[in-house]
PDB file of N, CA and C in Angstrom:
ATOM      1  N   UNK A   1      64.336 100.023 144.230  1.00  0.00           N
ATOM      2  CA  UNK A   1      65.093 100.994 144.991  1.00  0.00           C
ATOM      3  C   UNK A   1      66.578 100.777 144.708  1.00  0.00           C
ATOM      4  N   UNK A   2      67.261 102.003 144.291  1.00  0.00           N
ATOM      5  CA  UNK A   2      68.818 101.872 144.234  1.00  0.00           C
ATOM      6  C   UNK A   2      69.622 101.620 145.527  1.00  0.00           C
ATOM      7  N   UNK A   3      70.721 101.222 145.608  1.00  0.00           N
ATOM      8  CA  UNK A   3      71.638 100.951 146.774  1.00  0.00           C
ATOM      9  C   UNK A   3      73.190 100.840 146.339  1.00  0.00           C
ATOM     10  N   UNK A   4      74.188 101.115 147.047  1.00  0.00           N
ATOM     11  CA  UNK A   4      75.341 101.365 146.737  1.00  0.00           C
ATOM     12  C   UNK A   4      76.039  99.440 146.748  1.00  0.00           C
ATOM     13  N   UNK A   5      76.127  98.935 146.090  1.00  0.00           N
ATOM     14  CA  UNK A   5      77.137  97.558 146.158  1.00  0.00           C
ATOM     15  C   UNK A   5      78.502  97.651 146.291  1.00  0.00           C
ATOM     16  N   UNK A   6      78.706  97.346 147.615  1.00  0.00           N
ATOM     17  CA  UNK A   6      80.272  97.668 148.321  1.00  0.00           C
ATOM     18  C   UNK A   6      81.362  96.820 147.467  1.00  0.00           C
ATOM     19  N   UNK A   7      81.182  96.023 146.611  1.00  0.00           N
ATOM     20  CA  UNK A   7      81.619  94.082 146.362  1.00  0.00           C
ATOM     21  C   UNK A   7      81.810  95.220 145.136  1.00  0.00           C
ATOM     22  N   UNK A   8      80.581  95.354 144.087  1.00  0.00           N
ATOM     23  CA  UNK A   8      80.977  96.485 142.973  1.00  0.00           C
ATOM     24  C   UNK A   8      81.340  97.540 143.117  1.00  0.00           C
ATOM     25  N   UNK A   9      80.951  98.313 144.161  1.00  0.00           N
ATOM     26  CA  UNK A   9      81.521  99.460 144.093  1.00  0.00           C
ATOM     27  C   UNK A   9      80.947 100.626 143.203  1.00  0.00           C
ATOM     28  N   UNK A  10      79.401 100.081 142.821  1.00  0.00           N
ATOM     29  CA  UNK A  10      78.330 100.773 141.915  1.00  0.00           C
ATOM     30  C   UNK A  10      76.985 100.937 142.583  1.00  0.00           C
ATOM     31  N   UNK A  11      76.368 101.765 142.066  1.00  0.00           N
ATOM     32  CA  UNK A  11      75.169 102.499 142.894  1.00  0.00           C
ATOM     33  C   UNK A  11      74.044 101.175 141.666  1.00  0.00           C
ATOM     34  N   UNK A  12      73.251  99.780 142.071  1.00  0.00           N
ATOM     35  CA  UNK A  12      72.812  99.190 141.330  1.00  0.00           C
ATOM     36  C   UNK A  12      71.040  99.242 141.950  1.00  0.00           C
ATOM     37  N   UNK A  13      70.715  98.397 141.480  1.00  0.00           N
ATOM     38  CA  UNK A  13      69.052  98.595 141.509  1.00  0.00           C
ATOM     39  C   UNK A  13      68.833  97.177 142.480  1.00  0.00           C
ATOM     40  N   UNK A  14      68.294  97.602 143.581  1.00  0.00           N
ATOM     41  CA  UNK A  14      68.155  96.506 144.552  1.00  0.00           C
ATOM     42  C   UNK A  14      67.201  95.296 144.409  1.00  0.00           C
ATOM     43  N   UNK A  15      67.591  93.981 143.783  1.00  0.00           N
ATOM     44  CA  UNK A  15      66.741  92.913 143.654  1.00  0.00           C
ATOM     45  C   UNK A  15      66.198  91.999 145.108  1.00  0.00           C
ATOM     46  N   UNK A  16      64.524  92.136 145.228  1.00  0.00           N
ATOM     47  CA  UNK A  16      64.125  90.966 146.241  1.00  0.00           C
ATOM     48  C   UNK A  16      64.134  92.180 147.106  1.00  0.00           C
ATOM     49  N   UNK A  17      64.354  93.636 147.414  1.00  0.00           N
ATOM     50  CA  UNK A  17      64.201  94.641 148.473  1.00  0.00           C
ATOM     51  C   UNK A  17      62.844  94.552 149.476  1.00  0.00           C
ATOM     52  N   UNK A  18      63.263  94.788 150.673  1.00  0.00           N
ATOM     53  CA  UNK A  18      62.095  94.297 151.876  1.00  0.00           C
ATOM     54  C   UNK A  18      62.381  95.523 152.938  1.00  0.00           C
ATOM     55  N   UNK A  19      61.357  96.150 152.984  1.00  0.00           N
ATOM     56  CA  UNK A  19      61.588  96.698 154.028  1.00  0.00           C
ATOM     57  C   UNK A  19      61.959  96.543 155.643  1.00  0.00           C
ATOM     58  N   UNK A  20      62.555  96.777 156.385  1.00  0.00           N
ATOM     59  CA  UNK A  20      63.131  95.814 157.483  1.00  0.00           C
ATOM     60  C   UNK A  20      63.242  97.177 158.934  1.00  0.00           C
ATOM     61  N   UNK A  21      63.430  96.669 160.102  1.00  0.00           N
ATOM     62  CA  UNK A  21      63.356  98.334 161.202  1.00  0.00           C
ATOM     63  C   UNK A  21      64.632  97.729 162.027  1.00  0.00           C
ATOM     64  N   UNK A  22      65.467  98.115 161.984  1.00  0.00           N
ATOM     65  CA  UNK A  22      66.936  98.562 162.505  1.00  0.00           C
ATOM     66  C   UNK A  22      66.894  97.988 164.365  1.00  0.00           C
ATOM     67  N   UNK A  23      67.587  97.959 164.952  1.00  0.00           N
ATOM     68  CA  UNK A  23      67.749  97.594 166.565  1.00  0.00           C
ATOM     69  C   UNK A  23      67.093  98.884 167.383  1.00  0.00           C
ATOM     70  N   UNK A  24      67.126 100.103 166.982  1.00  0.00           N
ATOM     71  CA  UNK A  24      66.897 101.138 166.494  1.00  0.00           C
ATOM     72  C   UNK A  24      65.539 101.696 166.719  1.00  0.00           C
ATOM     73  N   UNK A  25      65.097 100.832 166.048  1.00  0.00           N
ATOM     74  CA  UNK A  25      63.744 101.314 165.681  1.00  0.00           C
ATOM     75  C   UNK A  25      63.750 101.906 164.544  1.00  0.00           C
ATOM     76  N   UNK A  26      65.061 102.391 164.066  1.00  0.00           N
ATOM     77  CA  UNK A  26      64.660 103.418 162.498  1.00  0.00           C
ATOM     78  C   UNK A  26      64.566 102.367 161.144  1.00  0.00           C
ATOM     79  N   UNK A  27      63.179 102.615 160.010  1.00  0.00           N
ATOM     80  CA  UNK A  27      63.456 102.200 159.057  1.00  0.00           C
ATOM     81  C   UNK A  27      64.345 102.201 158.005  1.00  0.00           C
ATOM     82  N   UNK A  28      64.661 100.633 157.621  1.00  0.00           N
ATOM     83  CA  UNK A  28      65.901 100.627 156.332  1.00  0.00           C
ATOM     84  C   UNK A  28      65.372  99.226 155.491  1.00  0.00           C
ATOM     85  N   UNK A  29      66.224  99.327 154.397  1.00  0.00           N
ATOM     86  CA  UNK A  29      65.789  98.420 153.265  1.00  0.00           C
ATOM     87  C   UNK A  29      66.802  97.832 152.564  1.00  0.00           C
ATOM     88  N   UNK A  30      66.374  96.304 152.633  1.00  0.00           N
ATOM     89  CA  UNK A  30      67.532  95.616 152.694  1.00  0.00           C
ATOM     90  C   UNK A  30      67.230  94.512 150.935  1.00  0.00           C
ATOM     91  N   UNK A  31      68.294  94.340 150.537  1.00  0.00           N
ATOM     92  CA  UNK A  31      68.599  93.719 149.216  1.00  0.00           C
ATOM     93  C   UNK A  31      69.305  92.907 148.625  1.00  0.00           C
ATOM     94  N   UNK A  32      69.303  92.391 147.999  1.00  0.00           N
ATOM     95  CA  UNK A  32      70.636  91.865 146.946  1.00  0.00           C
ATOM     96  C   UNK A  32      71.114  93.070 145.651  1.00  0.00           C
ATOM     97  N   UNK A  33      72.367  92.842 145.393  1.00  0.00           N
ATOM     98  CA  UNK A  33      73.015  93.244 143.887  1.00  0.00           C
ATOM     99  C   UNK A  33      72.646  91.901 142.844  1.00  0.00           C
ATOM    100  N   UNK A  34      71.715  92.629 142.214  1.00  0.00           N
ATOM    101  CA  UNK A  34      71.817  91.384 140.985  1.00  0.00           C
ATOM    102  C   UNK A  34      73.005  91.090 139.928  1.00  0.00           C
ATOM    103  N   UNK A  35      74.206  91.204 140.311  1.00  0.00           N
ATOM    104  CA  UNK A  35      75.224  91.468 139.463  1.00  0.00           C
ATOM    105  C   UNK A  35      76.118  90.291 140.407  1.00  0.00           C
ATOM    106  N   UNK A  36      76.067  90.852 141.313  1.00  0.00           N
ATOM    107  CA  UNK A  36      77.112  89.619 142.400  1.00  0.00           C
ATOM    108  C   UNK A  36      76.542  88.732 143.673  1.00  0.00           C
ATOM    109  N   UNK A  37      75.439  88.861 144.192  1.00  0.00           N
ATOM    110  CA  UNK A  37      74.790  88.657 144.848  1.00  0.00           C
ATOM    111  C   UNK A  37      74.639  88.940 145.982  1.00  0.00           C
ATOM    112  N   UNK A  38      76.151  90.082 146.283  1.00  0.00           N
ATOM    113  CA  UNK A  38      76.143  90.462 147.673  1.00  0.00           C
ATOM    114  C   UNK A  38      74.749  91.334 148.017  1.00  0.00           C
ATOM    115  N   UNK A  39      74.754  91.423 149.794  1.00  0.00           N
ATOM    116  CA  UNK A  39      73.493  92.029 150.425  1.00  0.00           C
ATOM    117  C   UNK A  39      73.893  93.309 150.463  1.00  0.00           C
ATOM    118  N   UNK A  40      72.444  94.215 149.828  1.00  0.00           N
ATOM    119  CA  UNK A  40      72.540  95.794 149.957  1.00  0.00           C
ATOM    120  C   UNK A  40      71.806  96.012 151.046  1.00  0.00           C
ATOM    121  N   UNK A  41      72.399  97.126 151.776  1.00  0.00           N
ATOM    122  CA  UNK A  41      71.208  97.903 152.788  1.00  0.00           C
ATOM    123  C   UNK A  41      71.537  99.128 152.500  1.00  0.00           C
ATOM    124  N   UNK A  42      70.433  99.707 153.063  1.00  0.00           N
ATOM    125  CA  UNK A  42      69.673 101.077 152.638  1.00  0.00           C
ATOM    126  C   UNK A  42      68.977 101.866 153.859  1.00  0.00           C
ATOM    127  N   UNK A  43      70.192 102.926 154.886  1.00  0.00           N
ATOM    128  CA  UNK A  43      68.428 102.701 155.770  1.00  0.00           C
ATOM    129  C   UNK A  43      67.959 104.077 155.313  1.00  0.00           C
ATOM    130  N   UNK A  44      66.885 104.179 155.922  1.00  0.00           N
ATOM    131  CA  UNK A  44      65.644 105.357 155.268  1.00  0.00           C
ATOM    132  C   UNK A  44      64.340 104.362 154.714  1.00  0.00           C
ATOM    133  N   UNK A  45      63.648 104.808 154.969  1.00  0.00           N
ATOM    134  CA  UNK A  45      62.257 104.328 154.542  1.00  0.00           C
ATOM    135  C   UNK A  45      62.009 103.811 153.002  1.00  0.00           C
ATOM    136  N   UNK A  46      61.450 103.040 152.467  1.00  0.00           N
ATOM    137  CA  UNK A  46      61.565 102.778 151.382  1.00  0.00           C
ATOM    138  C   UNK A  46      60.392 103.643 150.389  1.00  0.00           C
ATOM    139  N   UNK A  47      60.634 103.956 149.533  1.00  0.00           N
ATOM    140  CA  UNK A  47      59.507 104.472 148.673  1.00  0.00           C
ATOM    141  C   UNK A  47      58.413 103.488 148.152  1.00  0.00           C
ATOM    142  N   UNK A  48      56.917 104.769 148.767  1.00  0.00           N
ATOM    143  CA  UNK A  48      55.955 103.463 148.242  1.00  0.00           C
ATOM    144  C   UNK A  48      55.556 102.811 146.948  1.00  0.00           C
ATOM    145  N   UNK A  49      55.566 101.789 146.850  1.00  0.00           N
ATOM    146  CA  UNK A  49      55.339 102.018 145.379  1.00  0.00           C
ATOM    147  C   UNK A  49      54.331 100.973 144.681  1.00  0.00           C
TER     148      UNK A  49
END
């Protein structure tokens, strides 16, 4: 799953992604940038795959 890396500042491909449910209750999906190691999140449901 893609995600925006705030640290890059590039839309990269989310390494180690887990789906995760918000305080909320709404689903989101959470990651690393394999480029810098900062954490991506994503919320919206993840695609199955």
């Amino acid at each position: 799953m893609e995600g925006y890396c705030l640290k890059c500042r590039e839309r990269r491909e989310m390494q180690d992604a887990t789906p995760i449910t918000m305080k909320n209750g709404k689903p989101a999906t959470e990651g690393k940038c394999p480029v810098c190691g900062t954490k991506i999140f994503k919320i919206g449901k993840a695609p199955a795959s």
